[in-house]
PDB file of N, CA and C in Angstrom:
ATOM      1  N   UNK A   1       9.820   5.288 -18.724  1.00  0.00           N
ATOM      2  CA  UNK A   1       9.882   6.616 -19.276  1.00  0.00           C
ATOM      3  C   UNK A   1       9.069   7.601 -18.440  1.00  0.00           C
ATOM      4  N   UNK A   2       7.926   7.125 -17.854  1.00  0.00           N
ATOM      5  CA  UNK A   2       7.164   8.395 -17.267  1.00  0.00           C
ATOM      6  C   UNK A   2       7.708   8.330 -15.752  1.00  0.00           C
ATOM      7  N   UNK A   3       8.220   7.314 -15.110  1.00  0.00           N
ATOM      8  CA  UNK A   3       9.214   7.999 -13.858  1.00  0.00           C
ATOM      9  C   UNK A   3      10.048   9.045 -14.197  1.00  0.00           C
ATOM     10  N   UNK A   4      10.609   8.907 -15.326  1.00  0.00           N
ATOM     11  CA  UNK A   4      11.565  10.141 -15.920  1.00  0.00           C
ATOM     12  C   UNK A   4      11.305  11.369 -15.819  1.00  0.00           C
ATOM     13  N   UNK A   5       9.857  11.411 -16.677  1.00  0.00           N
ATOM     14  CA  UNK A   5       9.260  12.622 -16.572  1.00  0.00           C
ATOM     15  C   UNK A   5       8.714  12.670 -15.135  1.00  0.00           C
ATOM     16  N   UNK A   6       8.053  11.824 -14.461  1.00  0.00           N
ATOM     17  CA  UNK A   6       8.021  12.120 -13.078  1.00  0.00           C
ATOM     18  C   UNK A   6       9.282  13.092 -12.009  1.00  0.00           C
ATOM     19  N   UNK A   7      10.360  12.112 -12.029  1.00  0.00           N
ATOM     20  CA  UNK A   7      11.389  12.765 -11.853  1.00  0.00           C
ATOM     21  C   UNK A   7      11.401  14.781 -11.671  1.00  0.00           C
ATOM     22  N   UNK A   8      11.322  14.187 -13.221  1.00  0.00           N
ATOM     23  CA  UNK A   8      12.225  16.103 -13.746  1.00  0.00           C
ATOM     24  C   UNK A   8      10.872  16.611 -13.304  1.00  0.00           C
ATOM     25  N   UNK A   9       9.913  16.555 -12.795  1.00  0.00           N
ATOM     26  CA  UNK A   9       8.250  17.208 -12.923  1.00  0.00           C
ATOM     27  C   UNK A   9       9.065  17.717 -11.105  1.00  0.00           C
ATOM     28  N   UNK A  10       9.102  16.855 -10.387  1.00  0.00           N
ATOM     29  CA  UNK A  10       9.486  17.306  -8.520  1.00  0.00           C
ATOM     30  C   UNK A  10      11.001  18.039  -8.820  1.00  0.00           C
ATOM     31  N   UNK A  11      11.447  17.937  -9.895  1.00  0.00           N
ATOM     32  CA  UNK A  11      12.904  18.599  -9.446  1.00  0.00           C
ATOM     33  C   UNK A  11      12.591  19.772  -9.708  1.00  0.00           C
ATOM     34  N   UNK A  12      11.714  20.358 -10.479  1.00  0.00           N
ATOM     35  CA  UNK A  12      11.501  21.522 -11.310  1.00  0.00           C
ATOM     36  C   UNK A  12      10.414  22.247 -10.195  1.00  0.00           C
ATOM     37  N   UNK A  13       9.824  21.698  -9.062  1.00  0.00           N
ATOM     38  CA  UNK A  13       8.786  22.299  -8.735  1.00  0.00           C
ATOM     39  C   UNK A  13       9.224  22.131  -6.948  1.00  0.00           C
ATOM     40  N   UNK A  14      10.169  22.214  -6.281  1.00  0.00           N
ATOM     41  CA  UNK A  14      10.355  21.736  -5.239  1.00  0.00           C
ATOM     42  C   UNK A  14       9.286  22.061  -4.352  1.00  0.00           C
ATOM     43  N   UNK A  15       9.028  21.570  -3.052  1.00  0.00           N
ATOM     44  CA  UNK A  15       8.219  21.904  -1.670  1.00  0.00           C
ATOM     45  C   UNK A  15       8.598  21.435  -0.945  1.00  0.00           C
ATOM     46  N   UNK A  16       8.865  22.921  -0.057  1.00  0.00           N
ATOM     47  CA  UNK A  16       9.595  22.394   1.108  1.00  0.00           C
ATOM     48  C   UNK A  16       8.492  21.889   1.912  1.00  0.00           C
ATOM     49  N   UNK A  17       8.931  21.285   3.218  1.00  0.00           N
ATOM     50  CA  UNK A  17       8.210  20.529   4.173  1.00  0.00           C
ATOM     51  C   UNK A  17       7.547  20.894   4.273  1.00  0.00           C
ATOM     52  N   UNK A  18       7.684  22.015   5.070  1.00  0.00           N
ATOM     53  CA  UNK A  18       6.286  23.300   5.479  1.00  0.00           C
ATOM     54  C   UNK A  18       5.034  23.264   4.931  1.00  0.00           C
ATOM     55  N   UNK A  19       5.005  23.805   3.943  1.00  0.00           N
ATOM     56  CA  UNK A  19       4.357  23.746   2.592  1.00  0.00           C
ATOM     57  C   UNK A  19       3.688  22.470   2.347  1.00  0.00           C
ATOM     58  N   UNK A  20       4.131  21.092   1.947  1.00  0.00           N
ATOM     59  CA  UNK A  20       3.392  19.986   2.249  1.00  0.00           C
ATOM     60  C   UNK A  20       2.960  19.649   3.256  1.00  0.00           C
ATOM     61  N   UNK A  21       3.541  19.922   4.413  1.00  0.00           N
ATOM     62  CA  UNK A  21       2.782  19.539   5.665  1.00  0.00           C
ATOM     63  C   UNK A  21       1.350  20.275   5.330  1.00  0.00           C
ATOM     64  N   UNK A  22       1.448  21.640   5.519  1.00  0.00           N
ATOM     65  CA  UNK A  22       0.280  21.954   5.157  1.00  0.00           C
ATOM     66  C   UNK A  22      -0.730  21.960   4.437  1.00  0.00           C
ATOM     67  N   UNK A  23      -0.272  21.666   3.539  1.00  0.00           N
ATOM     68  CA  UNK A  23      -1.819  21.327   2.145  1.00  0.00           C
ATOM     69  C   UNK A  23      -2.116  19.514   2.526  1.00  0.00           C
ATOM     70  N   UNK A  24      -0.626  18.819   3.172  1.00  0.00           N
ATOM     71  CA  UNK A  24      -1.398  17.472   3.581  1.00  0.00           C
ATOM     72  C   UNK A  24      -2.719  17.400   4.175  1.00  0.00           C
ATOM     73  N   UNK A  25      -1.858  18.179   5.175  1.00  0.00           N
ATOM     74  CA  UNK A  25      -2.991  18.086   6.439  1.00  0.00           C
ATOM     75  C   UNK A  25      -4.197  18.903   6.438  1.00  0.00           C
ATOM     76  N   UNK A  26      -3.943  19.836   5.355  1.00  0.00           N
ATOM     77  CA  UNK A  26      -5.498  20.596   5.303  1.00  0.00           C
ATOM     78  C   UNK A  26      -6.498  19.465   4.570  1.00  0.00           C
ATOM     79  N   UNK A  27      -5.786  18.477   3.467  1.00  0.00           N
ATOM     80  CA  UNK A  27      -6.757  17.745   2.828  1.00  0.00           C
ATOM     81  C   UNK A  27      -7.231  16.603   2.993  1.00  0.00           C
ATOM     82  N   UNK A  28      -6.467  15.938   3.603  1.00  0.00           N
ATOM     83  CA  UNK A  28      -6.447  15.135   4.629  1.00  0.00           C
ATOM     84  C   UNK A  28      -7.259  15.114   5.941  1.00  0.00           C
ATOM     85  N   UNK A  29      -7.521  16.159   6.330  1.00  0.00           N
ATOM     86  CA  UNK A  29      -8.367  16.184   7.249  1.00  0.00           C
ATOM     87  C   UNK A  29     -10.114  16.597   6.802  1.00  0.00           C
ATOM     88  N   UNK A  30     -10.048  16.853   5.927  1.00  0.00           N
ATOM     89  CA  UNK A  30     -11.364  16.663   4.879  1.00  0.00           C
ATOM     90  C   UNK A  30     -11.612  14.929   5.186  1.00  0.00           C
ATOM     91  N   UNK A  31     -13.413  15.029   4.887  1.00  0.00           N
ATOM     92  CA  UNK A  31     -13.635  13.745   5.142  1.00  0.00           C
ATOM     93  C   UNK A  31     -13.203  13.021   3.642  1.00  0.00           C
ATOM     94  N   UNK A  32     -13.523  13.399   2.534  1.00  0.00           N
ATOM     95  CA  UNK A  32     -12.781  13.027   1.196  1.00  0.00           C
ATOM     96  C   UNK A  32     -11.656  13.458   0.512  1.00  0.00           C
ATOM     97  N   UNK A  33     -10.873  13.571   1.444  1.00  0.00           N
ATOM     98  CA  UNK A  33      -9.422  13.962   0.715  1.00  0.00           C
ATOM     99  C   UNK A  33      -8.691  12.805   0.625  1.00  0.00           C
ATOM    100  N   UNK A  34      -7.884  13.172  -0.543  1.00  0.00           N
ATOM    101  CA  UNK A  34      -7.244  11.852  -0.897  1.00  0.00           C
ATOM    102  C   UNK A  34      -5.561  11.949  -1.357  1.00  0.00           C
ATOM    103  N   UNK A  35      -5.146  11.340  -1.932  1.00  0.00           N
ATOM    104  CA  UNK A  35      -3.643  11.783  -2.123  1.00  0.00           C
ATOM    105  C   UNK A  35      -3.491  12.296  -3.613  1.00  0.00           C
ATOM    106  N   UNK A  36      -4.517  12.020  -4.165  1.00  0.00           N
ATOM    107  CA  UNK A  36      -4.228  12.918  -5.566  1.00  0.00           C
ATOM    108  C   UNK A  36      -4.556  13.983  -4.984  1.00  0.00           C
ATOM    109  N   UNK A  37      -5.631  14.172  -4.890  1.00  0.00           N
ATOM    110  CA  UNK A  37      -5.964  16.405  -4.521  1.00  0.00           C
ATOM    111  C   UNK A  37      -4.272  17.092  -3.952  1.00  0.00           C
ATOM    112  N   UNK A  38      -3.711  16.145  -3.135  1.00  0.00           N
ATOM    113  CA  UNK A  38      -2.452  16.786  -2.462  1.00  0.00           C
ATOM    114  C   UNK A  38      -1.352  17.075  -3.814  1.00  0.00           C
ATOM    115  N   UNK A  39      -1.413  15.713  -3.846  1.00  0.00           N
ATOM    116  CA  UNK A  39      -0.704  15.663  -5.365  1.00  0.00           C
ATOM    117  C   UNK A  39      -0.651  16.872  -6.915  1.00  0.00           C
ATOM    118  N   UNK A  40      -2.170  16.754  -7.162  1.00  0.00           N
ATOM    119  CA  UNK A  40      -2.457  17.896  -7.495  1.00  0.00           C
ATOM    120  C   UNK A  40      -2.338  19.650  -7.152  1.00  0.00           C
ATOM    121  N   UNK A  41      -2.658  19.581  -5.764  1.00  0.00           N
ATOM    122  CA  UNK A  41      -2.269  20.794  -5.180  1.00  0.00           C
ATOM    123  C   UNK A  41      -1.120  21.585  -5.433  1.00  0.00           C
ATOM    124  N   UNK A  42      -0.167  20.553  -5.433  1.00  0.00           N
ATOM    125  CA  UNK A  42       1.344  20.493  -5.723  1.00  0.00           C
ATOM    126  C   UNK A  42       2.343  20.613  -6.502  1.00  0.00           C
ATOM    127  N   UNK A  43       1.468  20.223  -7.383  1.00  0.00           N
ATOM    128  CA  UNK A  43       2.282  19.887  -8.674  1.00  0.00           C
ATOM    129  C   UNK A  43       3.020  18.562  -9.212  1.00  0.00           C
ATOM    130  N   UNK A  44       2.700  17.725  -8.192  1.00  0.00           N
ATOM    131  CA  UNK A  44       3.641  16.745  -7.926  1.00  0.00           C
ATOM    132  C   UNK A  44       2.964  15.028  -8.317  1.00  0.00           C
ATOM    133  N   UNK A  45       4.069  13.968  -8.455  1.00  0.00           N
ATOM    134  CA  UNK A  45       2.934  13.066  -8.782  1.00  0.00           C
ATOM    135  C   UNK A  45       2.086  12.171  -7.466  1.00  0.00           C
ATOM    136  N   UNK A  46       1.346  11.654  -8.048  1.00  0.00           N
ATOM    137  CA  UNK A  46       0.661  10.852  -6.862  1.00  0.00           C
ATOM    138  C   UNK A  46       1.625  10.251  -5.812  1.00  0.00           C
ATOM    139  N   UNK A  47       2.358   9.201  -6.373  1.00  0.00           N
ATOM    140  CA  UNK A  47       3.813   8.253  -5.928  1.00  0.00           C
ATOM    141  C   UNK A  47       4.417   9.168  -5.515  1.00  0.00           C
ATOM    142  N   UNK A  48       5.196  10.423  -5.932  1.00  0.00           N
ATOM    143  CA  UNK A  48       5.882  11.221  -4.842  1.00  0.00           C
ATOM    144  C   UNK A  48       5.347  11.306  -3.291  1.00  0.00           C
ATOM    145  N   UNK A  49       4.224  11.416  -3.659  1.00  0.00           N
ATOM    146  CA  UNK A  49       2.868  12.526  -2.616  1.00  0.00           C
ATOM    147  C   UNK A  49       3.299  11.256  -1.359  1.00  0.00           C
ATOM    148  N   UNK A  50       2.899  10.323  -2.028  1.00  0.00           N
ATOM    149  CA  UNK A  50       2.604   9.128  -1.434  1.00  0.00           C
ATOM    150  C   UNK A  50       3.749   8.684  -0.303  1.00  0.00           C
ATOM    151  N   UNK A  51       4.931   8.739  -1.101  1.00  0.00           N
ATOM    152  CA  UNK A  51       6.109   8.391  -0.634  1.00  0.00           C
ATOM    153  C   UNK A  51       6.692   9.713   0.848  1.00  0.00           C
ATOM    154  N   UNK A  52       6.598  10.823   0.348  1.00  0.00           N
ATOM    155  CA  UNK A  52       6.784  12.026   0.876  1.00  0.00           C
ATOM    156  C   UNK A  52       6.393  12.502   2.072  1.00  0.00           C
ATOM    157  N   UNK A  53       5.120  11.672   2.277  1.00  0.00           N
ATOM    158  CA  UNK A  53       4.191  11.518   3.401  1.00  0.00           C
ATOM    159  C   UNK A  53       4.653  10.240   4.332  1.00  0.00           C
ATOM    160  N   UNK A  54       4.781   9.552   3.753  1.00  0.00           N
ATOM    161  CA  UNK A  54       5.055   8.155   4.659  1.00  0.00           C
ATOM    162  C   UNK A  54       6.911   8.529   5.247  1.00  0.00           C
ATOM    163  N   UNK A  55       7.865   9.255   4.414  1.00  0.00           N
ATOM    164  CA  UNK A  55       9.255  10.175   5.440  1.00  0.00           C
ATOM    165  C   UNK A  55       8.863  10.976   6.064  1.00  0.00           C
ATOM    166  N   UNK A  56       8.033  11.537   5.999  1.00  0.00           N
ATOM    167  CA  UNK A  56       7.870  12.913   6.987  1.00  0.00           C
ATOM    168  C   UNK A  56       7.061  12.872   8.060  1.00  0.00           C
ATOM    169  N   UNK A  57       5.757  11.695   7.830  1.00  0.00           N
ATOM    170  CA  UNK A  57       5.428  11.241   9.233  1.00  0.00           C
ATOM    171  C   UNK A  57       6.245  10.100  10.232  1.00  0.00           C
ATOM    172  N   UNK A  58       7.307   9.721   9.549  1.00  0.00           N
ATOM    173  CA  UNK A  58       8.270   9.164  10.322  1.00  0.00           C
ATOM    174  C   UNK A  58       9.115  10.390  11.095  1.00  0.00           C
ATOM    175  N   UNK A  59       9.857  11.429  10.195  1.00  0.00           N
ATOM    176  CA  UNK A  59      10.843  12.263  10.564  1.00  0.00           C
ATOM    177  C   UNK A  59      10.056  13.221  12.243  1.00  0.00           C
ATOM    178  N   UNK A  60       8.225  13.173  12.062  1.00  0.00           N
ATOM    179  CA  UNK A  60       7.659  13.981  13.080  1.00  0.00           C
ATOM    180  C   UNK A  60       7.742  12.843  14.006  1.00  0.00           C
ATOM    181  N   UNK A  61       7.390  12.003  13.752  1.00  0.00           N
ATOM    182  CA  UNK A  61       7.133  11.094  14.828  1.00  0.00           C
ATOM    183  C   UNK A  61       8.505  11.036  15.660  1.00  0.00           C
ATOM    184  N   UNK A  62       9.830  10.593  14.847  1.00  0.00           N
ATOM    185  CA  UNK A  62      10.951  10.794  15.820  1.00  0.00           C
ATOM    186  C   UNK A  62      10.868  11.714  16.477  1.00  0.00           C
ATOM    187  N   UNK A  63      10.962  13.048  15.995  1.00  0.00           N
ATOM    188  CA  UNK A  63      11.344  14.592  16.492  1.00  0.00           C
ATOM    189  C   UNK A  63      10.965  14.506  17.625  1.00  0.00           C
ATOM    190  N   UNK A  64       8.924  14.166  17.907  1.00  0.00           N
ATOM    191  CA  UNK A  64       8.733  14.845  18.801  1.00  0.00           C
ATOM    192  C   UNK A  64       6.975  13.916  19.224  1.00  0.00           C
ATOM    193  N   UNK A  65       7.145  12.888  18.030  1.00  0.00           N
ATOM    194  CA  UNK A  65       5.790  12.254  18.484  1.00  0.00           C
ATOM    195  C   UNK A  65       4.191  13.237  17.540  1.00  0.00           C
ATOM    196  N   UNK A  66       4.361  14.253  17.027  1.00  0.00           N
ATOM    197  CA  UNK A  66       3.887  14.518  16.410  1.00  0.00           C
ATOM    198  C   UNK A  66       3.385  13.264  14.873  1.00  0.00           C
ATOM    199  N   UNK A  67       2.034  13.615  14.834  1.00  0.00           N
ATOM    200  CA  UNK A  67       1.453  12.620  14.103  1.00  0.00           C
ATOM    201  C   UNK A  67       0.693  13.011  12.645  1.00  0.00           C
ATOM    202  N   UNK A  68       1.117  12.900  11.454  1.00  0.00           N
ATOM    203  CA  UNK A  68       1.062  13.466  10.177  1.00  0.00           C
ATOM    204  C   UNK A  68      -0.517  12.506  10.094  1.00  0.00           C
ATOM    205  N   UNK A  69      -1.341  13.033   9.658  1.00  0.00           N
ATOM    206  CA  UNK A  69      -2.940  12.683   9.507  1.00  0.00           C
ATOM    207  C   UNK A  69      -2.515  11.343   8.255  1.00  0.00           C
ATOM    208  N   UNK A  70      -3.146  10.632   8.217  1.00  0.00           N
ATOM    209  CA  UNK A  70      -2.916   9.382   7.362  1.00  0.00           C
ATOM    210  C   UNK A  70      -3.900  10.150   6.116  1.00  0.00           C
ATOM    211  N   UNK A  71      -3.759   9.045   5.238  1.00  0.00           N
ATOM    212  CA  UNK A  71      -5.009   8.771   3.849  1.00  0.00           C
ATOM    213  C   UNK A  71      -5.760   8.232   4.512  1.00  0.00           C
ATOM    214  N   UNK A  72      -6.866   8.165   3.882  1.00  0.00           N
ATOM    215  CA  UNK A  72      -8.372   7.411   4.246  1.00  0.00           C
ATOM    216  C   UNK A  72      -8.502   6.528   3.438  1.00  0.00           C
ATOM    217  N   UNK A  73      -8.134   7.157   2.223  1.00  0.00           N
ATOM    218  CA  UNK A  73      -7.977   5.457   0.910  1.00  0.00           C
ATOM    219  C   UNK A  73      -8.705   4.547   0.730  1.00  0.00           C
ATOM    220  N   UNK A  74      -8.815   3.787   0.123  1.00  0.00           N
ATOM    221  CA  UNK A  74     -10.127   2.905   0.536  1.00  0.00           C
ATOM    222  C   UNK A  74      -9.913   2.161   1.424  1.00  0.00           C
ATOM    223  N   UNK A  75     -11.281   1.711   1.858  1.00  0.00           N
ATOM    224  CA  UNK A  75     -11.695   1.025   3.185  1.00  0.00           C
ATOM    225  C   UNK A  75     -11.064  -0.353   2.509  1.00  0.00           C
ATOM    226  N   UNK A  76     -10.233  -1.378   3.478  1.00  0.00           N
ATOM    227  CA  UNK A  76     -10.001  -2.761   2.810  1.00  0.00           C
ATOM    228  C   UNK A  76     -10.257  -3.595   3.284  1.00  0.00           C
ATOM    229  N   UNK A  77     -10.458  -4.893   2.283  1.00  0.00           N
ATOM    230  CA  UNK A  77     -11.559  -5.897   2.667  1.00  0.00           C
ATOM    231  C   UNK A  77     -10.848  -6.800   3.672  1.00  0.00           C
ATOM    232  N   UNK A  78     -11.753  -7.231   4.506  1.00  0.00           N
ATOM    233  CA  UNK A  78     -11.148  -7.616   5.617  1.00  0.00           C
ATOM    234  C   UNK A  78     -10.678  -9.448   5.016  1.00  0.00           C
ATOM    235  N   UNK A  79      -9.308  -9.882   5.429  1.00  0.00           N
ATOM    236  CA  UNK A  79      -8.955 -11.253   4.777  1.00  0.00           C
ATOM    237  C   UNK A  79      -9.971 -12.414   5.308  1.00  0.00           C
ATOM    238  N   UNK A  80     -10.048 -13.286   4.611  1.00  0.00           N
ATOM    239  CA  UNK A  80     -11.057 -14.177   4.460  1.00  0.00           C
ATOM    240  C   UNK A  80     -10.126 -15.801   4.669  1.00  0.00           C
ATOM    241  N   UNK A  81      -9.708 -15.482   6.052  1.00  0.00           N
ATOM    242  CA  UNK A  81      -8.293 -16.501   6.290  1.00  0.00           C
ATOM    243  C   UNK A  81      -8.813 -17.729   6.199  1.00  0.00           C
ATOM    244  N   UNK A  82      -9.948 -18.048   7.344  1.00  0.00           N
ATOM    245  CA  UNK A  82     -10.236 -19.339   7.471  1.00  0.00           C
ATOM    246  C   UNK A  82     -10.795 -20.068   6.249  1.00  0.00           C
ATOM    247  N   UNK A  83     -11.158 -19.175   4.998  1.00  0.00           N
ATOM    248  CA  UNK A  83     -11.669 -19.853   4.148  1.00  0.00           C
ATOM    249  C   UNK A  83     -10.185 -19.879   3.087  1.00  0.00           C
ATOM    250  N   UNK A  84      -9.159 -19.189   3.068  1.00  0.00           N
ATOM    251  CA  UNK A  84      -8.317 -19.568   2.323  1.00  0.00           C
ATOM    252  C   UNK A  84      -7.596 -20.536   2.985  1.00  0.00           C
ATOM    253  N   UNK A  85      -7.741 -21.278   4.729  1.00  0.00           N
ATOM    254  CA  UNK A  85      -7.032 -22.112   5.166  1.00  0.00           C
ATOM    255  C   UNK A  85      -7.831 -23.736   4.892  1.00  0.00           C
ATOM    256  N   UNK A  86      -9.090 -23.344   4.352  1.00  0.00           N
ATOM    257  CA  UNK A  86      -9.732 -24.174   4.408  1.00  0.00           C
ATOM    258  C   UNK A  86      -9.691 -24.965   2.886  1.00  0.00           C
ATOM    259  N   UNK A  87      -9.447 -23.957   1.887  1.00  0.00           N
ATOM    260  CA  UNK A  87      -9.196 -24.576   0.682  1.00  0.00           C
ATOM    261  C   UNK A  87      -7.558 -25.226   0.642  1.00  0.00           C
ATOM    262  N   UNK A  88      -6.993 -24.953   0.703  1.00  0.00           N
ATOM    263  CA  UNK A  88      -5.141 -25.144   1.069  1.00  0.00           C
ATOM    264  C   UNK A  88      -5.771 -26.429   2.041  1.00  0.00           C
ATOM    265  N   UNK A  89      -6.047 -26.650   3.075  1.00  0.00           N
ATOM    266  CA  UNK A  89      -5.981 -28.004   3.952  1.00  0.00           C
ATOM    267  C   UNK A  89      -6.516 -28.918   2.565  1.00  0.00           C
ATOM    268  N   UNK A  90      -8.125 -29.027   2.254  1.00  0.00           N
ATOM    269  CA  UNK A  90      -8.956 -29.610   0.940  1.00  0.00           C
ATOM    270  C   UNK A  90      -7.831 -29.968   0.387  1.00  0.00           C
ATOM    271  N   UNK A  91      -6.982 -29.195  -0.548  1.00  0.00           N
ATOM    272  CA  UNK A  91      -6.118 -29.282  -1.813  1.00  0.00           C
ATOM    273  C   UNK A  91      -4.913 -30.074  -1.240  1.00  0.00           C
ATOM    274  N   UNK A  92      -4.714 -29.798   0.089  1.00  0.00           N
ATOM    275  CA  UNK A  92      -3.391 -30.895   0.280  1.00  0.00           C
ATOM    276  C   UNK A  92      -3.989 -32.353   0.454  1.00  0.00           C
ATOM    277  N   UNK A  93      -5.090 -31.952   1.195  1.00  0.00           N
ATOM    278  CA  UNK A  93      -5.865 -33.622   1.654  1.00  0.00           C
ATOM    279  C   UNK A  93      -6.378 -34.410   0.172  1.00  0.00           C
ATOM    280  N   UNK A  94      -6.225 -33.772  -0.762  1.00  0.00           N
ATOM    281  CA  UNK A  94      -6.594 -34.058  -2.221  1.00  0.00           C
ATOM    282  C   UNK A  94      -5.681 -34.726  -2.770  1.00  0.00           C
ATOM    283  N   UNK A  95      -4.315 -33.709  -2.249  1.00  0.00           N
ATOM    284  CA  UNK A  95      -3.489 -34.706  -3.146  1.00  0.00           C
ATOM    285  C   UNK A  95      -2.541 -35.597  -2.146  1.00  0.00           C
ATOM    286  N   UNK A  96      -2.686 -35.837  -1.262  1.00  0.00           N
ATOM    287  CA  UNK A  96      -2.195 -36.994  -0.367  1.00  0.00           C
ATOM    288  C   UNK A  96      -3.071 -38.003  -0.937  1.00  0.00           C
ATOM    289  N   UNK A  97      -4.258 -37.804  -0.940  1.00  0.00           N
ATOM    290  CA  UNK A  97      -5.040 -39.161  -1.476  1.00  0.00           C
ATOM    291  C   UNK A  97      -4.609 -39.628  -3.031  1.00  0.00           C
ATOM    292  N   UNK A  98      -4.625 -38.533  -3.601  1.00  0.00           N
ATOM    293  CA  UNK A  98      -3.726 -38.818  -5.105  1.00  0.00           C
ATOM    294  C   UNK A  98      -2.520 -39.848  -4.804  1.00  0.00           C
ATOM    295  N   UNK A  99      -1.612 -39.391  -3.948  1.00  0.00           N
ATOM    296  CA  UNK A  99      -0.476 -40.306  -3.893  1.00  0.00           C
ATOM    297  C   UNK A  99      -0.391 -41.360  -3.589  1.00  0.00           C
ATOM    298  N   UNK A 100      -1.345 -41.368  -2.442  1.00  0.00           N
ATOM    299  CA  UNK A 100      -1.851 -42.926  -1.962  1.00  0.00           C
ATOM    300  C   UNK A 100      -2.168 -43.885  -2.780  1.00  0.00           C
ATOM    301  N   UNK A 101      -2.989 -43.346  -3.928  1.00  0.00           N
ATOM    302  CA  UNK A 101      -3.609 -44.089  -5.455  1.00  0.00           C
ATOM    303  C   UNK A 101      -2.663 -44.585  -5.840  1.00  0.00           C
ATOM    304  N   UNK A 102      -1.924 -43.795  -6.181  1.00  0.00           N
ATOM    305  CA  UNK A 102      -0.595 -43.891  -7.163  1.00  0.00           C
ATOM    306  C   UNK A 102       0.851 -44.504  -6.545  1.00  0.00           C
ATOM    307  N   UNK A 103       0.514 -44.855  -5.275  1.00  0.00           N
ATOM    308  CA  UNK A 103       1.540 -45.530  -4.624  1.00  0.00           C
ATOM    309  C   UNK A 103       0.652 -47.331  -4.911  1.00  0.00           C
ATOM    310  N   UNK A 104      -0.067 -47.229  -4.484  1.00  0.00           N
ATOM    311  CA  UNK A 104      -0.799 -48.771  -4.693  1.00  0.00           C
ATOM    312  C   UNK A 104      -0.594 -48.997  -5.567  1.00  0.00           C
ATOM    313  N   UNK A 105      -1.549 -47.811  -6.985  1.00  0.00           N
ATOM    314  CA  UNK A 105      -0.759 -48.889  -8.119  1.00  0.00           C
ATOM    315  C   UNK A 105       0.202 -49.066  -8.413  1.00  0.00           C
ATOM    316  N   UNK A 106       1.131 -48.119  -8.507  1.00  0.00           N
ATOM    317  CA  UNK A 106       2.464 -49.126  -8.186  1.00  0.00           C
ATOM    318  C   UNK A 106       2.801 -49.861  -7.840  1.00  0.00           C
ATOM    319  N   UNK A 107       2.990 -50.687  -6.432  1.00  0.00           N
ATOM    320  CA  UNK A 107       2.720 -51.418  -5.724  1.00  0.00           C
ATOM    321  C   UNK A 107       2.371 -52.971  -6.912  1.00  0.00           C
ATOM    322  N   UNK A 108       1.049 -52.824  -7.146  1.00  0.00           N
ATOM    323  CA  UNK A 108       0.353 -53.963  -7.515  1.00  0.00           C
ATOM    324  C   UNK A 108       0.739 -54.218  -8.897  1.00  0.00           C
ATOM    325  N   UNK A 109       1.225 -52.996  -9.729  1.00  0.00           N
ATOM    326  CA  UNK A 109       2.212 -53.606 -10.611  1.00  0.00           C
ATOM    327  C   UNK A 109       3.294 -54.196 -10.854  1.00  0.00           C
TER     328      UNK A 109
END
């Protein structure tokens, strides 16, 4: 239901490119700008904002290589591979030995 109203909220309030380019990139280039303030700016919802930005720095980039300022968003945590490769090896080597059990006794029954 509230995509709905999302919806009818951007049909009712259009912006052209121009116009978002510019309040993007003015807030965006703030060290704390974020995609609600744009959003807000706008009238528009976050998820539009969001979406709207990620076509139009494609559409510059074709044109002409021009580069639409990203989000800053939060900083993200860097993956923690070797320790999720390390539990996954454990858990398989766990249950190979399980089977091994359970093949013997079989076996000896």
């Amino acid at each position: 239901m509230s995509n709905d109203i999302d919806a009818t909220k951007e049909s009712r309030n259009p912006v052209g490119d121009e116009e978002f380019a510019i309040k993007w990139t003015e807030v965006m280039t703030k060290p704390d700008g974020t995609v609600q303030q744009v959003a807000e700016l706008l009238g528009l919802s976050k998820d539009y904002v969001q979406q709207r930005s990620v076509q139009l720095r494609r559409e510059l980039k074709e044109f002409d290589g021009t580069k639409l300022p990203k989000a800053s968003g939060r900083p993200h945590k860097k993956k923690d591979t070797a320790g999720v490769a390390k539990l996954v090896a454990d858990m398989l080597a766990e249950h190979d030995r399980r089977v091994a059990v359970e093949s013997v006794e079989t076996e000896v029954v």
